[in-house]
N, C-alpha and C. Protein backbone atom coordinates (compact mmCIF):
# COMPACT_ATOMS: atom_id res chain seq x y z
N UNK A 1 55.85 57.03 126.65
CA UNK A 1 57.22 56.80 126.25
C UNK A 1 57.49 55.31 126.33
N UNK A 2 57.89 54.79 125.44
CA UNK A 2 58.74 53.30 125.28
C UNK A 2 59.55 53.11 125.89
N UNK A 3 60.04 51.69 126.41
CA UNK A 3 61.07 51.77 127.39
C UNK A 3 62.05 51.42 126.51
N UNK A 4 63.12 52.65 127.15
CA UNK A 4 64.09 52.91 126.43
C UNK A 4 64.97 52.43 127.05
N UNK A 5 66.74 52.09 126.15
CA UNK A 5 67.94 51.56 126.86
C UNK A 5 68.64 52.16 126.06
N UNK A 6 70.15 52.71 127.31
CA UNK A 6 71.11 53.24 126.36
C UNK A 6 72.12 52.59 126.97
N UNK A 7 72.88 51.81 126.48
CA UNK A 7 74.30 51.20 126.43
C UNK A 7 76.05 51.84 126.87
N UNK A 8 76.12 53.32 126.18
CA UNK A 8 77.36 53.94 125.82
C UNK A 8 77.05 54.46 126.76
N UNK A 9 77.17 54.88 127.87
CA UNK A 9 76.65 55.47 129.14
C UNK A 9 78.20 55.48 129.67
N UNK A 10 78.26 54.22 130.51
CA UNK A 10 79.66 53.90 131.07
C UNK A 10 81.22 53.53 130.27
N UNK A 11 80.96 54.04 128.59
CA UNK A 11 82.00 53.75 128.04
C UNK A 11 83.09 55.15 127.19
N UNK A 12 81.49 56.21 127.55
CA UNK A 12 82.15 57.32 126.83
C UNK A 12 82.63 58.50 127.82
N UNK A 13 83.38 59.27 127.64
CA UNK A 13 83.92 60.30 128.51
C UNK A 13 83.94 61.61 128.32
N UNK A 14 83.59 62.57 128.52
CA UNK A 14 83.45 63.78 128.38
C UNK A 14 85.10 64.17 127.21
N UNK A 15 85.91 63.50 127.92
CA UNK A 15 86.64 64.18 126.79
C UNK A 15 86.63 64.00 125.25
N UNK A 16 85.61 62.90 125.00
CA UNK A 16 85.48 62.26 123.96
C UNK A 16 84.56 63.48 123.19
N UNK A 17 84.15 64.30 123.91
CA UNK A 17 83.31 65.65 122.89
C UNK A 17 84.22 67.10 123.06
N UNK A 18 85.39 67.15 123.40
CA UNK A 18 86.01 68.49 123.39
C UNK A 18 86.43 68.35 121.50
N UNK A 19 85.91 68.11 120.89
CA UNK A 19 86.52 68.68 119.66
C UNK A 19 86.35 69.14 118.80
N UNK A 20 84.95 69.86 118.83
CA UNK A 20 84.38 70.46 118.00
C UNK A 20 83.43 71.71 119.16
N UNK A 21 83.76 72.56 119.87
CA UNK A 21 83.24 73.12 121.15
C UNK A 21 82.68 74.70 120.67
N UNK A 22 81.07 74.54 121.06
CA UNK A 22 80.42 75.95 120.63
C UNK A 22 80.49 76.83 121.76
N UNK A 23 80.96 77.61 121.66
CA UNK A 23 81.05 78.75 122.57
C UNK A 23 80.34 79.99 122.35
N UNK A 24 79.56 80.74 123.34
CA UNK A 24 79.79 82.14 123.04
C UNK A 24 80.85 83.35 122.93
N UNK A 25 80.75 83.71 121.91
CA UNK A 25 81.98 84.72 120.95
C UNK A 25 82.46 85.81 122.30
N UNK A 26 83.55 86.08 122.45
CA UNK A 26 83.98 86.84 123.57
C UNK A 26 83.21 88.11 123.13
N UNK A 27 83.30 88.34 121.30
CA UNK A 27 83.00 89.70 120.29
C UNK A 27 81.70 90.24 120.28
N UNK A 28 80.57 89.72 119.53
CA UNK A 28 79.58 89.43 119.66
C UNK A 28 78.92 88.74 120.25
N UNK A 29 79.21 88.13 120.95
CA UNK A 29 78.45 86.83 122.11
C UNK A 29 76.85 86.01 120.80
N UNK A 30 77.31 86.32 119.63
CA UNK A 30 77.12 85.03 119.16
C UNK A 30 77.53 83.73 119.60
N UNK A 31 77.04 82.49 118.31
CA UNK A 31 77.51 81.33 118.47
C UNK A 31 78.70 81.53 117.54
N UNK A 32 80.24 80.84 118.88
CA UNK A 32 81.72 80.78 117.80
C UNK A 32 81.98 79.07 118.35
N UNK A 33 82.88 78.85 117.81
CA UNK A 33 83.48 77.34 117.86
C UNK A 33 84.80 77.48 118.41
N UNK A 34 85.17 76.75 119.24
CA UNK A 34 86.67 76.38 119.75
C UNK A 34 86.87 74.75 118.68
N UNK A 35 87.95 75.46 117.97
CA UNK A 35 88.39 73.88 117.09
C UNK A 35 89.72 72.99 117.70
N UNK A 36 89.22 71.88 118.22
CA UNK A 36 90.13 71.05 119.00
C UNK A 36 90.45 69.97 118.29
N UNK A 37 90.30 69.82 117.13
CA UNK A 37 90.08 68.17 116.31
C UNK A 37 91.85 67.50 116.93
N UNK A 38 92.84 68.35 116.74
CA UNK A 38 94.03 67.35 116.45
C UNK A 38 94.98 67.84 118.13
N UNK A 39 93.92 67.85 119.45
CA UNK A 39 94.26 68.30 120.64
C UNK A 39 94.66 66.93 121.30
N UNK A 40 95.68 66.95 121.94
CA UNK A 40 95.72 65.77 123.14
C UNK A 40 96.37 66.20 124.36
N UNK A 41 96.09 66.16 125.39
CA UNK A 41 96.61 66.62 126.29
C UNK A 41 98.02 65.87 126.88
N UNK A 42 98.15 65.02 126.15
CA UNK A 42 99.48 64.57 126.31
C UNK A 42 100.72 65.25 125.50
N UNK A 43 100.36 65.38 124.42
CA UNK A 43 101.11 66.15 123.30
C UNK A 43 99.91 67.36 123.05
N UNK A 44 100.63 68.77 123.59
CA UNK A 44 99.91 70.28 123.09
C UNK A 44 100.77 70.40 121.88
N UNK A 45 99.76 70.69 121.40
CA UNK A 45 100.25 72.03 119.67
C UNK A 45 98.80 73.00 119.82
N UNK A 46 99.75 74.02 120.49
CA UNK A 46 98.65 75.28 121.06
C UNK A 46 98.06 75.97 119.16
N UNK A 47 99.39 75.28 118.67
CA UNK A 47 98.53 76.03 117.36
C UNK A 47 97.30 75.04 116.80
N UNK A 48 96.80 74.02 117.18
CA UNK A 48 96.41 73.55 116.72
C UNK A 48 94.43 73.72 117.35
N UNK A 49 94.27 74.66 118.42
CA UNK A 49 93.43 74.97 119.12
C UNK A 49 92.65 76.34 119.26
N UNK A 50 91.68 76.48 117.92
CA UNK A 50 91.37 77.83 117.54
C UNK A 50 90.24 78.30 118.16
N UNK A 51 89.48 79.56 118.04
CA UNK A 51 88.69 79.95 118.49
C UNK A 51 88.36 80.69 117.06
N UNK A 52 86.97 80.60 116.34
CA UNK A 52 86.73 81.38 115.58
C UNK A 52 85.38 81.30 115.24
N UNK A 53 84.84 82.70 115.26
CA UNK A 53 83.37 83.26 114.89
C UNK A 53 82.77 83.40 113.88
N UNK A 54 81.94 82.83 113.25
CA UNK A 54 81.21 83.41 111.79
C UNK A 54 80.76 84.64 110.91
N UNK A 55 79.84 84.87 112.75
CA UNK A 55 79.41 85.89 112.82
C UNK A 55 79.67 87.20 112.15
N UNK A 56 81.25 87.52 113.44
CA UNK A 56 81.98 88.31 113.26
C UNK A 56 83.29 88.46 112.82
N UNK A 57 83.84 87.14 112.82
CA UNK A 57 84.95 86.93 112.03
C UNK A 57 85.96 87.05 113.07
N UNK A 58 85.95 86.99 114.83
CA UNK A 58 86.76 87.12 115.28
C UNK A 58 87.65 85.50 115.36
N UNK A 59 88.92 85.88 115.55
CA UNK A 59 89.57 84.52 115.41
C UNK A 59 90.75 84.44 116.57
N UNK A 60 91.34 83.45 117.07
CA UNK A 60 92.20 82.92 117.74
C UNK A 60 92.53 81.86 117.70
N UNK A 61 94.09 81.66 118.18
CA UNK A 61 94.97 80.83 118.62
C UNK A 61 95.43 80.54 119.96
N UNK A 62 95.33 79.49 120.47
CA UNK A 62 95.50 79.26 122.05
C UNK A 62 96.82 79.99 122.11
N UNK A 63 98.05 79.54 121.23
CA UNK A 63 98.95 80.03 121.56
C UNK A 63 99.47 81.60 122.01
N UNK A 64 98.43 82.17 121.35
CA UNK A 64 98.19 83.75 121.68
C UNK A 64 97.67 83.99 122.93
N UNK A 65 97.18 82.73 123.82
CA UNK A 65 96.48 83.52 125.19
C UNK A 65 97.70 83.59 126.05
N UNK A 66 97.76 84.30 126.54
CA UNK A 66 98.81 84.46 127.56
C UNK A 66 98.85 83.30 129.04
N UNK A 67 99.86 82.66 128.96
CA UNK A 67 100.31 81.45 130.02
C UNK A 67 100.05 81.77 131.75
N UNK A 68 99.56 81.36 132.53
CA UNK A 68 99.82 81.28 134.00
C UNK A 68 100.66 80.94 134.34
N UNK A 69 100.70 81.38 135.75
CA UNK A 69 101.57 80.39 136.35
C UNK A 69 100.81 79.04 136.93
N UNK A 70 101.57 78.14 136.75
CA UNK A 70 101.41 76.73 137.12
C UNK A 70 101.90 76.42 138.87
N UNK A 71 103.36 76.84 138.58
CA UNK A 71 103.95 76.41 140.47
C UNK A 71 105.12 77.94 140.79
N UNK A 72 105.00 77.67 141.68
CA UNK A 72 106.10 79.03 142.24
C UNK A 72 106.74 78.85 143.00
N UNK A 73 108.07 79.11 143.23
CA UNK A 73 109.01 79.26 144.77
C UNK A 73 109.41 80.35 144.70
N UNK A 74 110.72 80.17 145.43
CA UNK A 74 111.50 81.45 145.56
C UNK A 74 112.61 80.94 144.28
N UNK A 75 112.48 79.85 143.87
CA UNK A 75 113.97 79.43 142.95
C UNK A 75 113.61 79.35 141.60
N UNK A 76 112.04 79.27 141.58
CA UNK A 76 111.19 78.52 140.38
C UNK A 76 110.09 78.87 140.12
N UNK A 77 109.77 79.60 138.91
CA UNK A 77 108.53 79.94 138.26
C UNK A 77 107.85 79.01 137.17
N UNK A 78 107.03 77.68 136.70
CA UNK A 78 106.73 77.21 136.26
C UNK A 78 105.28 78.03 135.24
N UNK A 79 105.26 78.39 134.07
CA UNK A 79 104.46 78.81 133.79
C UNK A 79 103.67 77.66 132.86
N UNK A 80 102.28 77.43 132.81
CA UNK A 80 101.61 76.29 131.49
C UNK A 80 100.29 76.80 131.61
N UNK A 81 99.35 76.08 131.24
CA UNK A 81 98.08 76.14 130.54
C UNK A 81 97.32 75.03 131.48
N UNK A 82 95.94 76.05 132.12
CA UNK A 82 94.85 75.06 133.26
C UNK A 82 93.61 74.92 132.06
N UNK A 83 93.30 73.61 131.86
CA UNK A 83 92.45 73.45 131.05
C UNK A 83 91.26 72.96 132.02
N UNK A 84 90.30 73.13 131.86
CA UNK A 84 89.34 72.96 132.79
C UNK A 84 87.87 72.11 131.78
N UNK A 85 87.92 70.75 132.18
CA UNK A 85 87.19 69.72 131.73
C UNK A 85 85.85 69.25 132.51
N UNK A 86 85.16 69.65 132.23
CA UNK A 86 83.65 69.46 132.52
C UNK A 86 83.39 70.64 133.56
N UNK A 87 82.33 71.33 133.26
CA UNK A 87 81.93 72.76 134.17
C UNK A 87 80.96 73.81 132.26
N UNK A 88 80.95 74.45 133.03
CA UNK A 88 80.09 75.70 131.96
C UNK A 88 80.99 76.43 130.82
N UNK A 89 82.10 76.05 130.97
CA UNK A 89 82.81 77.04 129.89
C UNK A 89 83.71 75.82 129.16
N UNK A 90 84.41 76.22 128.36
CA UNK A 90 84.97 75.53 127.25
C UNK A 90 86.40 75.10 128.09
N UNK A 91 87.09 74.44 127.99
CA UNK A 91 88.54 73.94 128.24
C UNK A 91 89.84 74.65 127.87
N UNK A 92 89.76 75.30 127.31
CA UNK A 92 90.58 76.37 126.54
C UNK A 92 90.75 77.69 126.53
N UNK A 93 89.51 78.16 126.02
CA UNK A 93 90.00 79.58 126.26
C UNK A 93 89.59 80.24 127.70
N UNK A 94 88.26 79.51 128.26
CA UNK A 94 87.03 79.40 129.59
C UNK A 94 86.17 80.53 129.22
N UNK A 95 85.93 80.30 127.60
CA UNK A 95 84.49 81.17 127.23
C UNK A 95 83.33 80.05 127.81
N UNK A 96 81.85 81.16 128.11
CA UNK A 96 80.59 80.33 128.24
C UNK A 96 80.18 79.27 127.11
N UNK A 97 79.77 78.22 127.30
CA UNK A 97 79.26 77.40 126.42
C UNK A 97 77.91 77.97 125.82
N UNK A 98 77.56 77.85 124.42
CA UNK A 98 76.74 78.23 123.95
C UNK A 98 75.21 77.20 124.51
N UNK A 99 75.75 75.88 124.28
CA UNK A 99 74.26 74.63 124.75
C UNK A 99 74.59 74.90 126.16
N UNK A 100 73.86 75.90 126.56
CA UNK A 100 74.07 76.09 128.42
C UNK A 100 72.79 76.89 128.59
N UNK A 101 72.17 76.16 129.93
CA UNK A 101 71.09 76.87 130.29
C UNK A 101 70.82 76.22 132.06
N UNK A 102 70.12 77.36 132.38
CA UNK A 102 70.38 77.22 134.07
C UNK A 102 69.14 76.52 134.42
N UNK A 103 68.89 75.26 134.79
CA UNK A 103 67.44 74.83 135.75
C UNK A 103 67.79 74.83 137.05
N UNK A 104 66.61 75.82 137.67
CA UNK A 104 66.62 75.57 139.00
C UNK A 104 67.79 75.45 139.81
N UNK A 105 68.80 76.70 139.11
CA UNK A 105 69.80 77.29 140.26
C UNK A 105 71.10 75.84 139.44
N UNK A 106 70.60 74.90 138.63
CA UNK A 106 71.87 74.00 138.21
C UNK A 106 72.44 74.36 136.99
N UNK A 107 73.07 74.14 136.43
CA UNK A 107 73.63 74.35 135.42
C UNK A 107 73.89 73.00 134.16
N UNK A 108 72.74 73.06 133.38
CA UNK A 108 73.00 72.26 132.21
C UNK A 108 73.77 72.55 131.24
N UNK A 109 74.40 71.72 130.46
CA UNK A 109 75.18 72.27 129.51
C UNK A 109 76.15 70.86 128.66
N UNK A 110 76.21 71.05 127.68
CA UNK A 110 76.91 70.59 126.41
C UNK A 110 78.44 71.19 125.23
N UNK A 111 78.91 70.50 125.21
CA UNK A 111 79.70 71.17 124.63
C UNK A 111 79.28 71.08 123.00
N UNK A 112 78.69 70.29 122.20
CA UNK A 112 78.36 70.53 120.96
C UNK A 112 76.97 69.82 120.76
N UNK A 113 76.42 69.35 119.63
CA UNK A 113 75.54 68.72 119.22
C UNK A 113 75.59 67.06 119.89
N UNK A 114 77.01 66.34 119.29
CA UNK A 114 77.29 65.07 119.40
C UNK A 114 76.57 64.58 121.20
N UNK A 115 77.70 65.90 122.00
CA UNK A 115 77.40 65.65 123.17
C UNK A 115 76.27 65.89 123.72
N UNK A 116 75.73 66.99 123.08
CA UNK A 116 73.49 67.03 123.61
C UNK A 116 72.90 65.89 123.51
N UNK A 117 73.28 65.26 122.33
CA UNK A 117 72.38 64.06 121.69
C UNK A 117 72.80 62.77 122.75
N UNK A 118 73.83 62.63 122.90
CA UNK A 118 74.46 61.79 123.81
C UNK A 118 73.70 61.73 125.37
N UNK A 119 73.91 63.44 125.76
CA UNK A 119 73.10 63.16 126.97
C UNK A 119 71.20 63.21 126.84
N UNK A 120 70.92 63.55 125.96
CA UNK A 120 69.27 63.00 125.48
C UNK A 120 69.26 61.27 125.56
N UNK A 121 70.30 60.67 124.99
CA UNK A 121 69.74 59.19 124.87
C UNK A 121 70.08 58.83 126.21
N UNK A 122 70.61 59.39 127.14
CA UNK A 122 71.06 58.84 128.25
C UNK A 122 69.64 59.14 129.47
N UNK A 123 69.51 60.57 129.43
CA UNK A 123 68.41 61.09 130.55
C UNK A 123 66.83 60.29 130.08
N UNK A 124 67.07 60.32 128.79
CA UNK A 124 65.57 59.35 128.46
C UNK A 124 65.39 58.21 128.75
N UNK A 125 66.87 57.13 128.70
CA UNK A 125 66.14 56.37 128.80
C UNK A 125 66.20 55.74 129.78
N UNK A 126 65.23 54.87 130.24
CA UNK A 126 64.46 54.13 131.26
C UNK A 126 65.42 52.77 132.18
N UNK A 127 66.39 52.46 131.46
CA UNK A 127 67.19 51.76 131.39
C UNK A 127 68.68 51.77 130.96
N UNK A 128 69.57 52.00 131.62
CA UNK A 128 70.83 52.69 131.72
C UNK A 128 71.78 51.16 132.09
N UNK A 129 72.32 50.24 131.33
CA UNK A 129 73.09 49.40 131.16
C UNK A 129 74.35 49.79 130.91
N UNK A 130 75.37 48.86 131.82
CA UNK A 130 76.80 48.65 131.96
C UNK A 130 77.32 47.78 130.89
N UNK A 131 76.52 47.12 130.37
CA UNK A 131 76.77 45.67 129.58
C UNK A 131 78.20 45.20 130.27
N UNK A 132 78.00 44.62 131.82
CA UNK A 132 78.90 43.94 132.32
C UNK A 132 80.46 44.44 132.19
N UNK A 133 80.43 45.87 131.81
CA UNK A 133 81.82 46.78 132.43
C UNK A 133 82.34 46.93 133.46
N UNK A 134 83.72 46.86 134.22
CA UNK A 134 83.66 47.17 135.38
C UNK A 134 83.04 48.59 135.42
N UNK A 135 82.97 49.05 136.79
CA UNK A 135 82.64 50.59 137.43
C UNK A 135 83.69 51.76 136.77
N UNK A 136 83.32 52.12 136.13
CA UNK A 136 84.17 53.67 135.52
C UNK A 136 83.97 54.49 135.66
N UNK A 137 84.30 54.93 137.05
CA UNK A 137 83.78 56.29 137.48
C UNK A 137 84.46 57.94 137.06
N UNK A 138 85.37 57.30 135.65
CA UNK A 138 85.11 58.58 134.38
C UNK A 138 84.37 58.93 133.62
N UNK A 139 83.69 57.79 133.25
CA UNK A 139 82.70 57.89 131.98
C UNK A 139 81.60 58.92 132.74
N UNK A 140 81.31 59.38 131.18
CA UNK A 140 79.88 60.18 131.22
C UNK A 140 78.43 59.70 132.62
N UNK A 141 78.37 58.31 132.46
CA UNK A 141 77.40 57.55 133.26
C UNK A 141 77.34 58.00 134.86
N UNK A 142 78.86 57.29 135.04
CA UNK A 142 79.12 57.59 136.03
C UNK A 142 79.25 58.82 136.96
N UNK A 143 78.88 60.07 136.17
CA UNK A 143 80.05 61.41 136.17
C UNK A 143 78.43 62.44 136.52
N UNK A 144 77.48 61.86 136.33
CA UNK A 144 76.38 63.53 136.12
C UNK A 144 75.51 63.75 136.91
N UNK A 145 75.38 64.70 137.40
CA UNK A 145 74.98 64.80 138.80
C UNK A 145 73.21 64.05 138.88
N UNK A 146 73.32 63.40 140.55
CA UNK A 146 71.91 63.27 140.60
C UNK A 146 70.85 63.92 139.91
N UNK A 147 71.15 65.29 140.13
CA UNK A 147 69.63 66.31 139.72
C UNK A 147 69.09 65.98 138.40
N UNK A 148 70.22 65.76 137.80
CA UNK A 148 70.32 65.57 135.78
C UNK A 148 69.65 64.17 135.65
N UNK A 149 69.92 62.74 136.71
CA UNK A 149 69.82 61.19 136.23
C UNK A 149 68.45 61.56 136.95
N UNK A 150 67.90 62.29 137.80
CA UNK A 150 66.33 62.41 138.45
C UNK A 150 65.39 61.84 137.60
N UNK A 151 64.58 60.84 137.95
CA UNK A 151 63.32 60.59 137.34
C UNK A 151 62.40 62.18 136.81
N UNK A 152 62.41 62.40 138.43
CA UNK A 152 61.76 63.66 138.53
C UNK A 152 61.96 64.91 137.51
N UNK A 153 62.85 65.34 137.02
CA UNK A 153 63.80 66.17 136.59
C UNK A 153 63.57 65.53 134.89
N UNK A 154 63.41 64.38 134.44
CA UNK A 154 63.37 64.34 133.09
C UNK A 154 62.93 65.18 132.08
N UNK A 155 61.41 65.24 132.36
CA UNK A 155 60.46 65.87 131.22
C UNK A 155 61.48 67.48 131.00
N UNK A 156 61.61 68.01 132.37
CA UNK A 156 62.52 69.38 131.99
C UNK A 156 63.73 68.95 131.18
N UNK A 157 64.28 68.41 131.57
CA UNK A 157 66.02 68.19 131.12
C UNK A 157 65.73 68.32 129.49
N UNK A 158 64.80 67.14 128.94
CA UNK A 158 64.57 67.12 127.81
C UNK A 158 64.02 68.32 127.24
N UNK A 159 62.85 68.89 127.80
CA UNK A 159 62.31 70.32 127.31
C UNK A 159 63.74 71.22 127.00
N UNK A 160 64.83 71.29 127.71
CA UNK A 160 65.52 71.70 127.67
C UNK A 160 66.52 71.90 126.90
N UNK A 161 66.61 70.32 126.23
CA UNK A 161 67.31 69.97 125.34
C UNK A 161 67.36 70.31 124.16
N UNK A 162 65.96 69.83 124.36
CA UNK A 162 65.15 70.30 122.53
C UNK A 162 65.29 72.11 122.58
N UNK A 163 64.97 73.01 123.58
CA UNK A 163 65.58 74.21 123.75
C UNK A 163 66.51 74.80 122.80
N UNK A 164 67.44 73.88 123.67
CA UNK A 164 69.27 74.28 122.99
C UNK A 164 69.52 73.21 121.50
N UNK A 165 68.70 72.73 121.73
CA UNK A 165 68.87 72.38 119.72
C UNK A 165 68.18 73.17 118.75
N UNK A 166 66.80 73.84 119.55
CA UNK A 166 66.20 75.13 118.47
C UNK A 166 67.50 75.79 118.47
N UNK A 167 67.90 76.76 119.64
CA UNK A 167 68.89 77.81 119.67
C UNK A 167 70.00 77.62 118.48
N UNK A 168 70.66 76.49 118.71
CA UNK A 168 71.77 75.79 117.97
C UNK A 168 71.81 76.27 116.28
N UNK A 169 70.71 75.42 116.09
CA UNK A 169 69.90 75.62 114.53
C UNK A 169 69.55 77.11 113.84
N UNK A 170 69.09 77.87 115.07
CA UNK A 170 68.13 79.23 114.65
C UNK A 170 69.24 79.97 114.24
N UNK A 171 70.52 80.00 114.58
CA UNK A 171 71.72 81.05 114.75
C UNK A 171 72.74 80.72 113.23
């Protein structure tokens, strides 16, 4: 292997791949998509956050999932929406991610293509530059667990990768 360098390490953020999110289908546990393109968590438009299958043609709207509660008293029921950002399931609806596969008791996983490829140029290469950023301990770089940045752990991660890009493709 060539010694490799990847740059975008400490500049990109996991939320920067929620918007195009492959999931397995609640229906068929095919491959379905959660469509997030026009999502911000500052401004929700629940209609704007679908869930829909090829497969089978099942479809959804966030706005259709039914709300939690958020806070409670005795005076006050707050009900909203827990979106859950980086872990095994999607942010939205908390279906399994389709690019997910277990090494050794950990849990790898991607939310689409963009973001596999992203963490391939990162675990490969040899050389992992800040280009003189401060410390951003949001970014992707900063954010993935030892087991994943392991020297040790490479050759799998990647076997792995390439894995969930056959899977991706075959379906």
């Amino acid at each position: 292997m060539t010694e490799l360098r990847f740059k975008d390490s400490y500049q990109t953020l996991t939320y920067d791949f929620i918007k195009d999110i492959l999931v397995v289908c609640p229906k068929c546990e095919q491959k379905a998509i959660v469509k997030a393109s026009e999502f911000s968590f500052g401004k929700t438009d629940e209609n704007n956050v679908r869930l829909v299958c090829s497969s089978c043609g099942h479809s959804k709207i966030l706005s259709e999932k039914p709300s939690s509660v958020v806070y409670a008293s005795n005076e006050k029921i707050i009900r909203g929406r827990h979106y859950f950002v980086g872990g095994g399931i999607d942010p939205f609806f908390h279906l399994p991610l389709w690019l997910s596969e277990n090494l050794n008791g950990n849990l790898f996983w991607a939310y689409n293509i963009e973001h596999i490829e992203f963490l391939e140029n990162h675990i490969q290469a040899k050389l992992r530059e800040r280009n003189g950023i401060e410390y951003r301990n949001k970014s992707i770089g900063s954010r993935l667990p030892k087991w994943m940045t392991s020297k040790k752990n490479r050759e799998l991660i990647l076997k792995t990768i390439e894995k969930l890009k056959q899977k991706n493709q075959n379906v």
